[in-house]
N, C-alpha and C. Protein backbone atom coordinates (compact mmCIF):
# COMPACT_ATOMS: atom_id res chain seq x y z
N UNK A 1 10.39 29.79 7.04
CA UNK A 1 10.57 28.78 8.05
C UNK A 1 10.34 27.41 7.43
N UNK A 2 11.12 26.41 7.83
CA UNK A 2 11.08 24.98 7.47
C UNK A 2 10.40 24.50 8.51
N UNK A 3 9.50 23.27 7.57
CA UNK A 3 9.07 22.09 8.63
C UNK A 3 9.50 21.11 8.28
N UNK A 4 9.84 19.97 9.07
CA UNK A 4 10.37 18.56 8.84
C UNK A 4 9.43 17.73 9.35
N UNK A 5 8.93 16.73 8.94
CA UNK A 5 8.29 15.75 9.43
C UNK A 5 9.17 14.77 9.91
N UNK A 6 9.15 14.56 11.18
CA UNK A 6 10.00 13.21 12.13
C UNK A 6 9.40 12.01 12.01
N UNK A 7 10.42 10.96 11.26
CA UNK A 7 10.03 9.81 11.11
C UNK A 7 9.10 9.10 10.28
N UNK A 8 9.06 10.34 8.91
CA UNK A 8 8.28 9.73 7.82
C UNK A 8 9.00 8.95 7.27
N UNK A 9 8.32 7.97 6.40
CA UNK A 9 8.80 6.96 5.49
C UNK A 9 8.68 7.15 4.14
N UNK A 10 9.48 6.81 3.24
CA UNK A 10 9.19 6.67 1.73
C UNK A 10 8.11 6.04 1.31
N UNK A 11 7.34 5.45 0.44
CA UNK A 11 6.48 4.20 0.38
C UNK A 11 5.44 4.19 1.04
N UNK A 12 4.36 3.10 1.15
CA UNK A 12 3.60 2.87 1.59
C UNK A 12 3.75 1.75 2.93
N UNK A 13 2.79 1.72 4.01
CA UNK A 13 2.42 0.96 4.90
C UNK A 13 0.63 1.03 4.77
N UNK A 14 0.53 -0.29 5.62
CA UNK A 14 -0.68 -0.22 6.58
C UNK A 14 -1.38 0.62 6.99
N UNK A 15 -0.36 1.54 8.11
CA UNK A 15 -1.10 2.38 8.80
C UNK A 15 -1.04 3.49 7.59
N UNK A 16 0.03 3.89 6.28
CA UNK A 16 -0.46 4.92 5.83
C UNK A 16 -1.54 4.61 5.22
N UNK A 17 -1.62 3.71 4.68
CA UNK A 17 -2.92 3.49 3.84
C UNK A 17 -4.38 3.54 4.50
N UNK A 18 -4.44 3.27 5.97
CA UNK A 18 -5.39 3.55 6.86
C UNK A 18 -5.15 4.66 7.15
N UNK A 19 -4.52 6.13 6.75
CA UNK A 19 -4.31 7.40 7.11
C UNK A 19 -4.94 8.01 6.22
N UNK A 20 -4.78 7.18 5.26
CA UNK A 20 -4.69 8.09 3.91
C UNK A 20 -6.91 7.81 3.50
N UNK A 21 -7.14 6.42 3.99
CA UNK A 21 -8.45 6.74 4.24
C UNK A 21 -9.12 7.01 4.60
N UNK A 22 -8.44 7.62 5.89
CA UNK A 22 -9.38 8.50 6.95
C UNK A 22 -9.29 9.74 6.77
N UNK A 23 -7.87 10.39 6.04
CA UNK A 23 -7.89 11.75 5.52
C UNK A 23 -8.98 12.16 4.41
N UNK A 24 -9.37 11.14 3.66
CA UNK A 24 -10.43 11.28 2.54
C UNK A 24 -11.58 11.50 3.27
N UNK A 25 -12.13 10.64 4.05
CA UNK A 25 -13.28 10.55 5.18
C UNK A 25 -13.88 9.15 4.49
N UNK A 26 -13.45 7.96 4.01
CA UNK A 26 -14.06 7.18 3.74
C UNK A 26 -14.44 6.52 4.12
N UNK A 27 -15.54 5.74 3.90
CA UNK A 27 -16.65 5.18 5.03
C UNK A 27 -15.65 4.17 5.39
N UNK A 28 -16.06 3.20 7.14
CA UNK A 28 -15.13 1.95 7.25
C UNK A 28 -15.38 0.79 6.01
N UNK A 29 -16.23 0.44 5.99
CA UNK A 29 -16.37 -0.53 4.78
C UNK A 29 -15.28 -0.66 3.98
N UNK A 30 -15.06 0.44 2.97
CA UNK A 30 -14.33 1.37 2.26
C UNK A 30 -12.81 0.71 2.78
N UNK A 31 -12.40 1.66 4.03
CA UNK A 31 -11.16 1.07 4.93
C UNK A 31 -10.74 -0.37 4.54
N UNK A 32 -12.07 -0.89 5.76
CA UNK A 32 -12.03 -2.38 5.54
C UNK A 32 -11.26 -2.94 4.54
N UNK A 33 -11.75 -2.59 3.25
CA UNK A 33 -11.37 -3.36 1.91
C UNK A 33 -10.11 -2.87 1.65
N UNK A 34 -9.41 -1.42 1.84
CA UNK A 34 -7.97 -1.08 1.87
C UNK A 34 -7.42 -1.88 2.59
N UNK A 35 -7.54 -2.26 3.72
CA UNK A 35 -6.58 -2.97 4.73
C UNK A 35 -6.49 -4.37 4.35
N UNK A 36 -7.64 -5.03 3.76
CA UNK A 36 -7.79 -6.18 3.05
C UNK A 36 -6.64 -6.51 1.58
N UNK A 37 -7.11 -5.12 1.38
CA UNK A 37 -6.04 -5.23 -0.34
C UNK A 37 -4.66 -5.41 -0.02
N UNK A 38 -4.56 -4.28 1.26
CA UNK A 38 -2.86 -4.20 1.66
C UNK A 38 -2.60 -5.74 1.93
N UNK A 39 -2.97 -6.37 3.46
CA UNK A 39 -2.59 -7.38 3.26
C UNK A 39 -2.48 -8.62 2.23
N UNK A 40 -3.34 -8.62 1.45
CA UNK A 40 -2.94 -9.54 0.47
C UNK A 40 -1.90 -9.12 -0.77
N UNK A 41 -1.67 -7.71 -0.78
CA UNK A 41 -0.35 -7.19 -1.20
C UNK A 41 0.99 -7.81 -0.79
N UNK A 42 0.48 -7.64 0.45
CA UNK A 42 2.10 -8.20 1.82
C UNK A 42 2.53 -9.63 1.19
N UNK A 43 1.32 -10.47 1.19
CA UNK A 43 1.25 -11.93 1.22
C UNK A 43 2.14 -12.25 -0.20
N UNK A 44 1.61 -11.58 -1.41
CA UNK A 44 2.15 -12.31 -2.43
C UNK A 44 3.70 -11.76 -2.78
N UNK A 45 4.11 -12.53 -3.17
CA UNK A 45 6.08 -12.18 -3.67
C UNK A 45 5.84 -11.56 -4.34
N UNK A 46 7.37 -11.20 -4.82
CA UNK A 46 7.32 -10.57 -6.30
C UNK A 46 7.60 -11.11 -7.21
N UNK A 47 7.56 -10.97 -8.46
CA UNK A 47 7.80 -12.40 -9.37
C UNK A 47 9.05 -11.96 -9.99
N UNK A 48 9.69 -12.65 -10.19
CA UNK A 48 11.22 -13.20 -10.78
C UNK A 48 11.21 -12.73 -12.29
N UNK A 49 12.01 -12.18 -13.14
CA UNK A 49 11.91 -12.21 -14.20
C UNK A 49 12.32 -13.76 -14.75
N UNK A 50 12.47 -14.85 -13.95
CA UNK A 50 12.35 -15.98 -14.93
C UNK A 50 11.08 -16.36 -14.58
N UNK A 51 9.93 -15.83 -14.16
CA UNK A 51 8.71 -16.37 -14.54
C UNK A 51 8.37 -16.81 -15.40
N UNK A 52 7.73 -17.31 -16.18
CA UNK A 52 7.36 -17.36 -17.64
C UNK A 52 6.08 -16.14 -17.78
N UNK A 53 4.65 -16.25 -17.45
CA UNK A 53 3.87 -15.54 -17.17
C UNK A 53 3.91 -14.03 -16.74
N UNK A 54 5.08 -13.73 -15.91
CA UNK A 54 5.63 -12.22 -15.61
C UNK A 54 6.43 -11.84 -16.78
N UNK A 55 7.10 -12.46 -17.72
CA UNK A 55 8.11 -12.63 -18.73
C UNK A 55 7.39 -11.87 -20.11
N UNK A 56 6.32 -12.22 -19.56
CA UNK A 56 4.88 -11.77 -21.15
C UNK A 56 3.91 -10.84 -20.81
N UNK A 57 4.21 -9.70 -19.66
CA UNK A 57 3.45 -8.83 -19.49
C UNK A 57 3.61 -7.35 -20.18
N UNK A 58 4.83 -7.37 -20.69
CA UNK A 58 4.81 -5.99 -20.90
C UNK A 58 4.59 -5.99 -22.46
């Protein structure tokens, strides 16, 4: 027998990342600082390969 999950996504979100720390059992604190990281994930772009600084990372 098959199961399908309805309406999963590829990738990451928010709420998975708040799923994914409550599946662990990690304290809120813990959370807290995931949901913190995510959003400041959201916030920054992505950088251009004509950066100069992104240009010299690898």
């Amino acid at each position: 027998m098959a199961t399908s999950i309805q309406g999963a996504t590829k990738g990451f979100s928010r709420e998975a990342v708040e799923e994914l720390s409550h599946r662990r059992g990690e304290p809120d604190w813990l959370r807290q600082k995931r949901v913190e990281a995510w959003e400041a994930f959201e916030q920054i772009p992505m950088p251009k390969r004509t950066d100069e600084e992104w240009r010299r990372t690898d």
